[in-house]
C-alpha atoms as a PDB file:
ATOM      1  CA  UNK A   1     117.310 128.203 103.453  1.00  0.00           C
ATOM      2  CA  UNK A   2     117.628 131.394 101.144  1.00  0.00           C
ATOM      3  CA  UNK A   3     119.846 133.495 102.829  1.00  0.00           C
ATOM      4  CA  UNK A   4     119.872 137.236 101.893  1.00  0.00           C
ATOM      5  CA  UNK A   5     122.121 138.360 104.424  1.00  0.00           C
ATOM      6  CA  UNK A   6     124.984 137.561 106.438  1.00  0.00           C
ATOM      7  CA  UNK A   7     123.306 137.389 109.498  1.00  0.00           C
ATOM      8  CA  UNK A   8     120.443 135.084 108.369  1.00  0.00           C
ATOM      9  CA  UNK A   9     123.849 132.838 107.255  1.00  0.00           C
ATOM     10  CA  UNK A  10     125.043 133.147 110.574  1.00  0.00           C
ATOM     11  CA  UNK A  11     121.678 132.563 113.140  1.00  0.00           C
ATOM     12  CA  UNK A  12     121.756 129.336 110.355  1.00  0.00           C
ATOM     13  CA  UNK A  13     124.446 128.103 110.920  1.00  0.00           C
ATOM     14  CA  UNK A  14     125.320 128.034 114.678  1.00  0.00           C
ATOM     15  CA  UNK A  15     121.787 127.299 115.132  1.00  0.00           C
ATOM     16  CA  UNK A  16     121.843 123.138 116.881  1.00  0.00           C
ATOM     17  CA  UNK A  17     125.241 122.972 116.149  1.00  0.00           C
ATOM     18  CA  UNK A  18     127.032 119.502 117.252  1.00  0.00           C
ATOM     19  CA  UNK A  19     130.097 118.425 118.951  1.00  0.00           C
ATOM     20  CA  UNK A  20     132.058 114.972 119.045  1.00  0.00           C
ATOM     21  CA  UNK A  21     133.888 113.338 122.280  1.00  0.00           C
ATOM     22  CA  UNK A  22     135.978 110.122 122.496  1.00  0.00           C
ATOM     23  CA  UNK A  23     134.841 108.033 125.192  1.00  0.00           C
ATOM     24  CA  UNK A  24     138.145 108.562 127.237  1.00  0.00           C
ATOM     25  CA  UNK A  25     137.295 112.356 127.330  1.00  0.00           C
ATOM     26  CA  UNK A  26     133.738 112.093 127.839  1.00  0.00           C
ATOM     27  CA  UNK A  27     134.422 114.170 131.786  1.00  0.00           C
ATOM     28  CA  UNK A  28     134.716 116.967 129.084  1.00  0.00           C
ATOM     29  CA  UNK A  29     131.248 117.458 128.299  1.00  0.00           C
ATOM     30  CA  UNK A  30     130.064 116.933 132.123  1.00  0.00           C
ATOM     31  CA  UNK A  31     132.591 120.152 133.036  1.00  0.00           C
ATOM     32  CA  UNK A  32     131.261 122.268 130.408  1.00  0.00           C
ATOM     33  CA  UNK A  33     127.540 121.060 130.365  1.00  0.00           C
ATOM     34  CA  UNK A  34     126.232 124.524 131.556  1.00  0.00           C
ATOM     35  CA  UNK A  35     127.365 126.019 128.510  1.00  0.00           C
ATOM     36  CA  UNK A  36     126.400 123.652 125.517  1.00  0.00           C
ATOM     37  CA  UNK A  37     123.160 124.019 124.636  1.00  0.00           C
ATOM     38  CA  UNK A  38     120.301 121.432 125.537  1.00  0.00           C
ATOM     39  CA  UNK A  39     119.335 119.064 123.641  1.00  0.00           C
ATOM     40  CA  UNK A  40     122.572 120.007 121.291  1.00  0.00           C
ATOM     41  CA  UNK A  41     123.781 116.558 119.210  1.00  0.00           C
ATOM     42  CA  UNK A  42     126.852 115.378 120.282  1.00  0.00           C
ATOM     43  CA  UNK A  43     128.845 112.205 118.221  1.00  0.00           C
ATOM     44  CA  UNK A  44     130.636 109.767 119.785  1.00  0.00           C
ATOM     45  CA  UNK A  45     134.147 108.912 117.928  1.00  0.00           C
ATOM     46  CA  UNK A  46     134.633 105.329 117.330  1.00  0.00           C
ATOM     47  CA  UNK A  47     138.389 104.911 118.239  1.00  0.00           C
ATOM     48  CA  UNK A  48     140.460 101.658 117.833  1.00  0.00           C
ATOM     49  CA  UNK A  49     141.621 101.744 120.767  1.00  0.00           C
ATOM     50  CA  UNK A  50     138.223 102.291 123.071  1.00  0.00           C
ATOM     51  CA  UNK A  51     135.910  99.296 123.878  1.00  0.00           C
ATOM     52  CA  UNK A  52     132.397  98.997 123.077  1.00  0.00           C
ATOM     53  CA  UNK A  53     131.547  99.627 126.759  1.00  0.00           C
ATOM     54  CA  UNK A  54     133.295 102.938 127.062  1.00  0.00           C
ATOM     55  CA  UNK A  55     131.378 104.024 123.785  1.00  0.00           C
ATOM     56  CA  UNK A  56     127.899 102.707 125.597  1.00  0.00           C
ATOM     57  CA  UNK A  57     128.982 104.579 128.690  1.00  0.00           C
ATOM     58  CA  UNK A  58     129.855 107.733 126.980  1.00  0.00           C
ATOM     59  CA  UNK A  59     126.210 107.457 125.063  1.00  0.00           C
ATOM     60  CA  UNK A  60     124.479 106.879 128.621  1.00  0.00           C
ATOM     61  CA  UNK A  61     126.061 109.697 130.058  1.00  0.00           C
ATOM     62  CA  UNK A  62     125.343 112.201 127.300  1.00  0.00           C
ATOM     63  CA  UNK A  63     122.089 111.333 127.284  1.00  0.00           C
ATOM     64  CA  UNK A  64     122.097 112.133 131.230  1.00  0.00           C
ATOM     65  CA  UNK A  65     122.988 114.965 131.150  1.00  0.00           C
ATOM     66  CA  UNK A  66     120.585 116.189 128.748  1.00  0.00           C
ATOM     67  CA  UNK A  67     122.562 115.818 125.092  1.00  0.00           C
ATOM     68  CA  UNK A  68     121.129 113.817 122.572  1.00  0.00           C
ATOM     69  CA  UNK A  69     124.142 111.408 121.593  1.00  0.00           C
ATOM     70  CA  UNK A  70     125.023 110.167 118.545  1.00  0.00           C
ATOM     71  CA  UNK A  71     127.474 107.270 118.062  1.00  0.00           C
ATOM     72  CA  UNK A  72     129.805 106.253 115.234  1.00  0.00           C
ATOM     73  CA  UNK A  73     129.535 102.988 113.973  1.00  0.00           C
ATOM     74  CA  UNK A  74     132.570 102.575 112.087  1.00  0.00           C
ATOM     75  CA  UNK A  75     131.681  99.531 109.538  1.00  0.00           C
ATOM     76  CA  UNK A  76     135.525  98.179 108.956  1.00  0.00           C
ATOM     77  CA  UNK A  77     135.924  98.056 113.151  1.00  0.00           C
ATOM     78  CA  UNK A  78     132.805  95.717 113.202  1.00  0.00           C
ATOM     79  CA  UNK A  79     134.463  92.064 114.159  1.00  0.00           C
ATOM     80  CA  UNK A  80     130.818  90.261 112.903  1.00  0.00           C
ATOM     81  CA  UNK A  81     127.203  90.845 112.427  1.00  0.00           C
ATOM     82  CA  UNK A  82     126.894  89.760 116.130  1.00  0.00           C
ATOM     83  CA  UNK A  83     129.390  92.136 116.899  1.00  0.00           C
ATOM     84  CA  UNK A  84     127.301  94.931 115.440  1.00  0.00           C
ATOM     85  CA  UNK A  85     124.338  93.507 117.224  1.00  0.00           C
ATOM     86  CA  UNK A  86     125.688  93.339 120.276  1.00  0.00           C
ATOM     87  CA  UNK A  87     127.131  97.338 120.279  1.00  0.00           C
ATOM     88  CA  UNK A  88     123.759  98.436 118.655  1.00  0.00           C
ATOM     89  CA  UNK A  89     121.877  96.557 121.478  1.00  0.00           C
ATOM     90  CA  UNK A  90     124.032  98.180 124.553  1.00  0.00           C
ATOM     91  CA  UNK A  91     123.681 101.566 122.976  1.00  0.00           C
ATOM     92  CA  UNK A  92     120.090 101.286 122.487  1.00  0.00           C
ATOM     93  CA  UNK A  93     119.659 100.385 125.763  1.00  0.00           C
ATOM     94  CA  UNK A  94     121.675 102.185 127.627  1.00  0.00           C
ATOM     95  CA  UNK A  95     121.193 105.557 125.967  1.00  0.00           C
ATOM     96  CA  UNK A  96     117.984 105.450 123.603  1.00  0.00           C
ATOM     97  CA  UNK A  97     119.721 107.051 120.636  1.00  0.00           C
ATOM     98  CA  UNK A  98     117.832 108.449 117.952  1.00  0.00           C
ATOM     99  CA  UNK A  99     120.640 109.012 115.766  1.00  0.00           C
ATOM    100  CA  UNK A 100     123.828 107.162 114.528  1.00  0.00           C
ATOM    101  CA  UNK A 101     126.186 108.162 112.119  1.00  0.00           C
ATOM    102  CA  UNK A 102     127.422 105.378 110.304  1.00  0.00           C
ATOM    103  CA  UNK A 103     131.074 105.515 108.651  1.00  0.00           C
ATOM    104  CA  UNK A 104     133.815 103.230 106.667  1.00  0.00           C
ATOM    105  CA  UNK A 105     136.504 104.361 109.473  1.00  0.00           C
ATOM    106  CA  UNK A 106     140.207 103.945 109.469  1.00  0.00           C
ATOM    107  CA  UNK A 107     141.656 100.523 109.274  1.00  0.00           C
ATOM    108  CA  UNK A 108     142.945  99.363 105.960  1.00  0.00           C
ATOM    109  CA  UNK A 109     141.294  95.927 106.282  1.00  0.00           C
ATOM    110  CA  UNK A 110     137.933  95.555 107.307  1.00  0.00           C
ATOM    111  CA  UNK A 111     137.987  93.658 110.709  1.00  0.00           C
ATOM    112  CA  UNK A 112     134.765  91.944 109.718  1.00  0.00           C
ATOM    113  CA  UNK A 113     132.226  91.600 107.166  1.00  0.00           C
ATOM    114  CA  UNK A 114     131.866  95.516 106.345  1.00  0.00           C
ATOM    115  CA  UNK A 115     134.395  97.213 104.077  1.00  0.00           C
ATOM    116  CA  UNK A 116     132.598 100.760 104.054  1.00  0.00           C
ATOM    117  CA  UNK A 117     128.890 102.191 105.253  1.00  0.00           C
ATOM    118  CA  UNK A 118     127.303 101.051 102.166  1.00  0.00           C
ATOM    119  CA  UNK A 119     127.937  97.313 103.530  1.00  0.00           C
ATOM    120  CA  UNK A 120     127.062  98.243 106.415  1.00  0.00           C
ATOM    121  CA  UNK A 121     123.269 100.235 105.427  1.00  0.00           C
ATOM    122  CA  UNK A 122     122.444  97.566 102.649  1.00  0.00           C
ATOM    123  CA  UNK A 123     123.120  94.626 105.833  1.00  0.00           C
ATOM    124  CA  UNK A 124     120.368  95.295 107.203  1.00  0.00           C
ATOM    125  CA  UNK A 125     121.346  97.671 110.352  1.00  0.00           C
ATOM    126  CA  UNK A 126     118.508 100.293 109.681  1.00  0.00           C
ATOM    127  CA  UNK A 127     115.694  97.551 109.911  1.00  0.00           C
ATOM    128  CA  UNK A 128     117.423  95.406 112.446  1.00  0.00           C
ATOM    129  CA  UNK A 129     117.533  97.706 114.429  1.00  0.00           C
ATOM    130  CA  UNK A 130     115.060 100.490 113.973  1.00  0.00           C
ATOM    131  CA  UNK A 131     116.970 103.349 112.897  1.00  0.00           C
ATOM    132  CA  UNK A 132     115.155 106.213 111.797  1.00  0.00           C
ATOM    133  CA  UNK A 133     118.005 108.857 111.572  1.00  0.00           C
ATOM    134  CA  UNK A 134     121.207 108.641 110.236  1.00  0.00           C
ATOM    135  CA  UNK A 135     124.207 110.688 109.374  1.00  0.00           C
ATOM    136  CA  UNK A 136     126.944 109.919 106.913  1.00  0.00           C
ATOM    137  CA  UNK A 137     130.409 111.672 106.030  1.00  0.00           C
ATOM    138  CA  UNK A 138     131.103 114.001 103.277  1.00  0.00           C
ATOM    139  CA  UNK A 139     134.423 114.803 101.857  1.00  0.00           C
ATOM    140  CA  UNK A 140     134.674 118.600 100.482  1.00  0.00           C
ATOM    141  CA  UNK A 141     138.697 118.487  99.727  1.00  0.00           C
ATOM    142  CA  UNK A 142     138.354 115.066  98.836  1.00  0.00           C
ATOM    143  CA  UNK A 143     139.903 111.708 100.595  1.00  0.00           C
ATOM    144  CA  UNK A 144     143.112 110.290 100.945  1.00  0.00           C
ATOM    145  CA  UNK A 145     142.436 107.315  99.603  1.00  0.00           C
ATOM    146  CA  UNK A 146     139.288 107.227  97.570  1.00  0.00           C
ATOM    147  CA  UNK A 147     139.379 109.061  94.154  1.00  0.00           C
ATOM    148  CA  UNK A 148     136.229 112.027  94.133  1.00  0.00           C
ATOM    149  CA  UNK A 149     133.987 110.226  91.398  1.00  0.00           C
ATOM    150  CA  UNK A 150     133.595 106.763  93.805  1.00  0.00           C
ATOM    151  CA  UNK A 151     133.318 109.539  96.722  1.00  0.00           C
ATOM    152  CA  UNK A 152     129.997 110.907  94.868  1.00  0.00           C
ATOM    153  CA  UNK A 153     128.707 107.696  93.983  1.00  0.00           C
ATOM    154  CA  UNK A 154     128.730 106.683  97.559  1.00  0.00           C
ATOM    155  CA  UNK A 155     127.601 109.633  99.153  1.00  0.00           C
ATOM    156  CA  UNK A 156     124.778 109.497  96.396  1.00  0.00           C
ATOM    157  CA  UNK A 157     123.704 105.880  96.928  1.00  0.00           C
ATOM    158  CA  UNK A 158     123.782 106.266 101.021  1.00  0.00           C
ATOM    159  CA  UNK A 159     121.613 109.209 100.553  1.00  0.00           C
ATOM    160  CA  UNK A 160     118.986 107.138  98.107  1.00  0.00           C
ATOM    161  CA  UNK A 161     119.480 103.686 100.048  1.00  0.00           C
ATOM    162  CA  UNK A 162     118.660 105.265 103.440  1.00  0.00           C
ATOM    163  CA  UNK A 163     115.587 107.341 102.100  1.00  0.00           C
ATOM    164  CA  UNK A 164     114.253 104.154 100.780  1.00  0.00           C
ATOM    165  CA  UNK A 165     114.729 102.453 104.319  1.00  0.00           C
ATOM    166  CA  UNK A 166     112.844 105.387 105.396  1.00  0.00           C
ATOM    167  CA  UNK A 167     115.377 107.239 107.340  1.00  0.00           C
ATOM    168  CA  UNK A 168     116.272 111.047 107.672  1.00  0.00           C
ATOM    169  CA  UNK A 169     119.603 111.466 106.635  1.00  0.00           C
ATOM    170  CA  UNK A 170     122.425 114.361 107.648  1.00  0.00           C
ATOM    171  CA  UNK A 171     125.754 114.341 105.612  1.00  0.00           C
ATOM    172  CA  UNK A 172     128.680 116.031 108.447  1.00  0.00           C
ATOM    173  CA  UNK A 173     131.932 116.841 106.519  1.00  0.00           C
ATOM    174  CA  UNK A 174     135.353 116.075 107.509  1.00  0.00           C
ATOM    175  CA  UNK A 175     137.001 119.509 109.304  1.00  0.00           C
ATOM    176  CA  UNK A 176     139.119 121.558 106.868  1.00  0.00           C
ATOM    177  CA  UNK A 177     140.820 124.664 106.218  1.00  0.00           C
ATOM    178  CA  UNK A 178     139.935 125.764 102.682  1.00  0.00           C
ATOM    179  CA  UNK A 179     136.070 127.363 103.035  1.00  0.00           C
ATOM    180  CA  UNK A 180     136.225 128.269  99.111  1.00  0.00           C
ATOM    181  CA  UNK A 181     136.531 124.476  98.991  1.00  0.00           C
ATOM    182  CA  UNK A 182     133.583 123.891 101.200  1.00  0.00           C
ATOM    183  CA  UNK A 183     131.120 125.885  99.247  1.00  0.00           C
ATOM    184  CA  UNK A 184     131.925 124.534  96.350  1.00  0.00           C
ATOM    185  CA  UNK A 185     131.397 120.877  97.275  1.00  0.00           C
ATOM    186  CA  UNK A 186     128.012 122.288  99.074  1.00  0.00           C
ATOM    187  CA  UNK A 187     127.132 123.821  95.690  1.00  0.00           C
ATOM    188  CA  UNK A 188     127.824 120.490  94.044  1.00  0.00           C
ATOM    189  CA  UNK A 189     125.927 118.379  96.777  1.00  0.00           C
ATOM    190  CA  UNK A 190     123.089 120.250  96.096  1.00  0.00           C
ATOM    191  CA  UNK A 191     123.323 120.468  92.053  1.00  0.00           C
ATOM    192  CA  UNK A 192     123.706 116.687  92.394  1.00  0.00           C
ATOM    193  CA  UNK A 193     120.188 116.814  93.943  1.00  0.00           C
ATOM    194  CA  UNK A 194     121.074 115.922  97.525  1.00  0.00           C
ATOM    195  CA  UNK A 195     118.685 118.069  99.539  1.00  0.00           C
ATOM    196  CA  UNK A 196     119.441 116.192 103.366  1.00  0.00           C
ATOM    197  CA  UNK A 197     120.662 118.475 105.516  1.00  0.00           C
ATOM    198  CA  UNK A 198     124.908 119.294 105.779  1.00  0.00           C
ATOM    199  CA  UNK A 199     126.853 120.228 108.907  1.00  0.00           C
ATOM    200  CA  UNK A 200     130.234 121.682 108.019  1.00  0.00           C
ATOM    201  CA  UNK A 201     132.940 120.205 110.160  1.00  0.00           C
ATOM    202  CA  UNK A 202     134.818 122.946 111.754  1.00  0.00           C
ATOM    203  CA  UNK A 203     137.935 122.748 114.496  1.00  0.00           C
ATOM    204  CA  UNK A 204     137.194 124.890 117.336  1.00  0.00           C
ATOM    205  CA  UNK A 205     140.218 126.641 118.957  1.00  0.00           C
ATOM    206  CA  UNK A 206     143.478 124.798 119.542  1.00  0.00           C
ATOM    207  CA  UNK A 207     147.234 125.312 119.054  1.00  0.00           C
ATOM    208  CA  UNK A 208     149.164 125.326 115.623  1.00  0.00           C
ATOM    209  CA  UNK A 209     150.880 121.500 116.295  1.00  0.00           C
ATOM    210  CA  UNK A 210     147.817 119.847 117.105  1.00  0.00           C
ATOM    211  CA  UNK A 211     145.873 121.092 114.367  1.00  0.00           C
ATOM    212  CA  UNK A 212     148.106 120.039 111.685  1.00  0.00           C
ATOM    213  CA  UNK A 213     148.950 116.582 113.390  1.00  0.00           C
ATOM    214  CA  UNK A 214     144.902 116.054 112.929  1.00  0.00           C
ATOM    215  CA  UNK A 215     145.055 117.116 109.827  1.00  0.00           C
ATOM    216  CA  UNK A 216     148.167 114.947 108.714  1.00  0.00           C
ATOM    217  CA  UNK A 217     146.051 111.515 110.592  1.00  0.00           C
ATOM    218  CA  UNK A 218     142.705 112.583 108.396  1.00  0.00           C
ATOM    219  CA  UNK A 219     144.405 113.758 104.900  1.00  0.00           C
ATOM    220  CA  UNK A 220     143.418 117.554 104.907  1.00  0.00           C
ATOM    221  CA  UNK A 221     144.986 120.015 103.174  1.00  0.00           C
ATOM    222  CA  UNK A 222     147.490 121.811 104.594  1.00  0.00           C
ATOM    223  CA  UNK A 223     149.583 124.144 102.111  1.00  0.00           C
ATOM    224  CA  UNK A 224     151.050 127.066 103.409  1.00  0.00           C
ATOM    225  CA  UNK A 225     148.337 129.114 101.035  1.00  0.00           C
ATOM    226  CA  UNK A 226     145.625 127.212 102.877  1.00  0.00           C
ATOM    227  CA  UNK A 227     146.554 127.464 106.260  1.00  0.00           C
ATOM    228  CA  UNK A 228     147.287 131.140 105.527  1.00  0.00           C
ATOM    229  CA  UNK A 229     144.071 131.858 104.296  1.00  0.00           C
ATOM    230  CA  UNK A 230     142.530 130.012 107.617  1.00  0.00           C
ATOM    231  CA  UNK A 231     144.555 132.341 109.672  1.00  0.00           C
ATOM    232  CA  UNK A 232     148.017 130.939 110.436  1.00  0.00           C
ATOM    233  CA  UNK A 233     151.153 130.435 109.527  1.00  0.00           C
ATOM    234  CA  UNK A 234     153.520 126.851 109.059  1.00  0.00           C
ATOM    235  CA  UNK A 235     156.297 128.659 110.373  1.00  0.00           C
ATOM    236  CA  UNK A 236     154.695 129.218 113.701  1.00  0.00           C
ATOM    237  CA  UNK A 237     153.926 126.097 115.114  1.00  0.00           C
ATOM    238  CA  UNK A 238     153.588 127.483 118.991  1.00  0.00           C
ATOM    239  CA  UNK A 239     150.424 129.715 118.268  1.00  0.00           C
ATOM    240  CA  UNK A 240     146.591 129.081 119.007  1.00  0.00           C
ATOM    241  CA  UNK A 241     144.204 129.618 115.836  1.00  0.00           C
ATOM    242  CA  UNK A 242     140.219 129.961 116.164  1.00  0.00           C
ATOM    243  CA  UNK A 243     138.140 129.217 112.826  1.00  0.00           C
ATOM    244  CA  UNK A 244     137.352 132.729 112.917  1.00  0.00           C
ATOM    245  CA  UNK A 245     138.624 133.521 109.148  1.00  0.00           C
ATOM    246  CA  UNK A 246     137.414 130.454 107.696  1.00  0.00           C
ATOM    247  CA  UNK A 247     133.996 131.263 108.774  1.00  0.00           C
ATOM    248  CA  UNK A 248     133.643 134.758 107.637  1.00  0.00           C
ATOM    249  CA  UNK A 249     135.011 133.464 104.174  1.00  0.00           C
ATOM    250  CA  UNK A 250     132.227 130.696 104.714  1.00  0.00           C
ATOM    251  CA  UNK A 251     129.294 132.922 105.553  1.00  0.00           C
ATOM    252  CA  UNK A 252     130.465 135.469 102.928  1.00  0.00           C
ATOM    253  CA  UNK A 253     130.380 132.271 100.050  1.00  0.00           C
ATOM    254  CA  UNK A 254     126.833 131.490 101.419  1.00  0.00           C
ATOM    255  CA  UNK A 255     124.620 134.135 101.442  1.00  0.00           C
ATOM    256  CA  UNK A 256     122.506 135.073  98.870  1.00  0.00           C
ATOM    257  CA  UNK A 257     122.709 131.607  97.521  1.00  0.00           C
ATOM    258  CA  UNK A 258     119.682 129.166  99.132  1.00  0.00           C
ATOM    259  CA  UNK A 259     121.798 126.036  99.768  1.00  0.00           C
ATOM    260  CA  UNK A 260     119.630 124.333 101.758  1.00  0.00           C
ATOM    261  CA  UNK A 261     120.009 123.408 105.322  1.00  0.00           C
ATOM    262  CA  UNK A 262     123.725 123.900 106.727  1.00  0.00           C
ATOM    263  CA  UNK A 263     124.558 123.827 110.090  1.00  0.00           C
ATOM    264  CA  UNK A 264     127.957 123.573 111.905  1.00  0.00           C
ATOM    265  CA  UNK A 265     130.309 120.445 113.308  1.00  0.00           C
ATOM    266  CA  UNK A 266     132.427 121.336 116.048  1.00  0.00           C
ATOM    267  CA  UNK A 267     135.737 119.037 116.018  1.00  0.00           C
ATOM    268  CA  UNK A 268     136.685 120.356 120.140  1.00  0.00           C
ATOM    269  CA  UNK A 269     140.738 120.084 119.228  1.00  0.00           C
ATOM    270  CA  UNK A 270     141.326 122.335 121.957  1.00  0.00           C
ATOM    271  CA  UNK A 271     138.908 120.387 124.420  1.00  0.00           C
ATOM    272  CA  UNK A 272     135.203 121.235 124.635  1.00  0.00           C
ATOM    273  CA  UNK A 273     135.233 124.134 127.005  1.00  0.00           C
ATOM    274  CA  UNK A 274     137.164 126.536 124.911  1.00  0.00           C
ATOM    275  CA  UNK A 275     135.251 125.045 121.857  1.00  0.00           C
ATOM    276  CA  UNK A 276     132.090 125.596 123.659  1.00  0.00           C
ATOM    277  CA  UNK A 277     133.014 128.848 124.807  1.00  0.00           C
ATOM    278  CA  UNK A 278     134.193 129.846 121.407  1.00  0.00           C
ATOM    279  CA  UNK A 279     130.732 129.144 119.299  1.00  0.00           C
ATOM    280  CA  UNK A 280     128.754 130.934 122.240  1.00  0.00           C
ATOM    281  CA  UNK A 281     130.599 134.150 121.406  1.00  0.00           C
ATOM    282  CA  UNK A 282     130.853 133.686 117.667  1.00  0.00           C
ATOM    283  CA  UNK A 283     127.279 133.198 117.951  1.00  0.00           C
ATOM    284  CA  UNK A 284     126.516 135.807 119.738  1.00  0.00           C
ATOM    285  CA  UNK A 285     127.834 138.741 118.137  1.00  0.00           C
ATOM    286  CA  UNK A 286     126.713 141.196 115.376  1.00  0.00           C
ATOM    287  CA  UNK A 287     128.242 140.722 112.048  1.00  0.00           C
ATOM    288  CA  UNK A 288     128.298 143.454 109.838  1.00  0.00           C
ATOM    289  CA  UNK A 289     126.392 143.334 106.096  1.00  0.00           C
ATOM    290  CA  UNK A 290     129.644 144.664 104.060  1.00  0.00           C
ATOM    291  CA  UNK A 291     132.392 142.795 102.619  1.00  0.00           C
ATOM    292  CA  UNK A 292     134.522 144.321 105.341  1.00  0.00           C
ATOM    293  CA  UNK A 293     132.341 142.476 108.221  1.00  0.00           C
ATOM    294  CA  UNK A 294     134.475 139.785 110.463  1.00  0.00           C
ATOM    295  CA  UNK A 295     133.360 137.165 112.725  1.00  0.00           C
ATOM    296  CA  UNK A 296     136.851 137.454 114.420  1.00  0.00           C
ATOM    297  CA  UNK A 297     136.558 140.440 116.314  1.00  0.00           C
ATOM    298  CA  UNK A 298     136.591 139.288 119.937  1.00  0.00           C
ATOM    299  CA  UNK A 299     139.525 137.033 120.969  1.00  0.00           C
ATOM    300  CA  UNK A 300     139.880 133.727 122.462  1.00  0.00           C
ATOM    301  CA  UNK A 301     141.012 133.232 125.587  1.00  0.00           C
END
């Protein structure tokens, strides 16, 4: 993508953007259906404390309503190979997905034979089971407990190990609130020669609280310079914040730089409907060409 202007930045970005949904919430995406787009990709969170059927049901559901779904296979949750199997097999047929987005996860032990995704990918799951498209995490402020240089060797042998199995890969970041920080890493990514496609993980509208509880459980930055840049403040917990800020900075760092193809992430913190709601108006309005042009003109609800 060489984008000249802000607006070609823009249509980019919001243009098949994705969502994710635990399998407890899934009634989320059935409420607001009228308003996500068809056919729009929507992950599947791999929580501890979900079962493999809710995750199938959640697939089957998304699919029936007209969403392609996408499920995480978190490698260290996987008990055994026939564990794998089995979830792989109930997804596939319950939901025909045609992506998966594979991931270390949480736990500090590995339940079972996989300590990260690389286990996972060089075990065999892309044959086995006929995987032709697969997304993997990236990390643009880093990880809490893996030092950067092993995070770019991994992402860069996923990338080459999946290519070889013949897949089509997709690299979605972890949500943050430093944009100068994502295009930098995006710049890197694609100096580094990693030309998949990126989807930049972005929180949709929620209060203060929650956001920086999320971002305490998944090791994002949160300095008061940060979150001031994003657009609030740590000594006012009770407000809502939109990603309004962080994605004129964003768009502004993009254009007139061809970075390939970026798309958006939508982490639904404040449920899907205002998330939803959100990225229709966002994507629907005009954004001025000059430095002075904002995204966050219109407010949330």
């Amino acid at each position: 993508m060489t984008a000249s202007t802000r607006h070609d930045v823009e249509t980019a970005l919001f243009r098949n953007y994705s969502l994710e949904i635990t399998g407890k919430d899934i009634g989320q995406i059935e409420a607001a259906r009228s308003e996500i787009p068809v056919g729009a990709p929507i992950n599947i969170a791999f929580l501890g404390n979900e079962t493999h059927a809710q995750r199938i049901e959640a697939a089957a559901r998304i699919r029936k309503w007209g969403f392609e779904p996408v499920p995480i296979i978190s490698s260290r949750r996987l008990r055994s190979v026939q564990d794998r199997d089995e979830l792989l097999g109930g997804l596939i047929s319950a939901a025909r997905p045609t992506r998966f987005m594979l991931v270390g996860g949480d736990p500090s032990s590995p339940a079972g034979p996989y300590k990260d995704s690389l286990d996972l990918i060089a075990g065999g799951i892309i044959a086995d089971h006929d995987i032709v498209h697969v997304g993997i995490a990236g990390y643009p402020e880093g990880h809490p407990r893996i030092d950067r240089r092993r995070l770019w060797e991994a992402l860069e042998q996923k990338v080459e190990l999946l290519k070889t199995c013949g897949c089509t890969v997709e690299i979605t970041t972890q949500f943050g609130f430093d944009a100068d920080a994502v295009i930098d890493w995006i710049v890197e990514v694609r100096a580094r020669g990693i030309d998949v496609p990126i989807r930049i993980g972005v929180p949709g509208p929620a209060d203060v609280k929650r956001l920086l509880r999320f971002a305490a459980q998944f090791g994002v930055a949160s300095s008061a310079a940060i979150v001031g840049k994003y657009g609030f403040s740590l000594a006012n917990l009770v407000s809502k914040v939109g990603p309004d800020r962080f994605m004129n900075r964003l768009q502004g760092g993009m254009t007139g730089r061809d970075l390939g193809a970026v798309l958006l992430h939508l982490y639904p913190f404040g449920g899907i409907a205002e998330t939803v709601a959100w990225a229709a108006r966002a994507a629907g309005r005009q954004i001025t060409e000059s430095e002075g042009g904002t995204l966050g003109r219109a407010p949330y609800p």
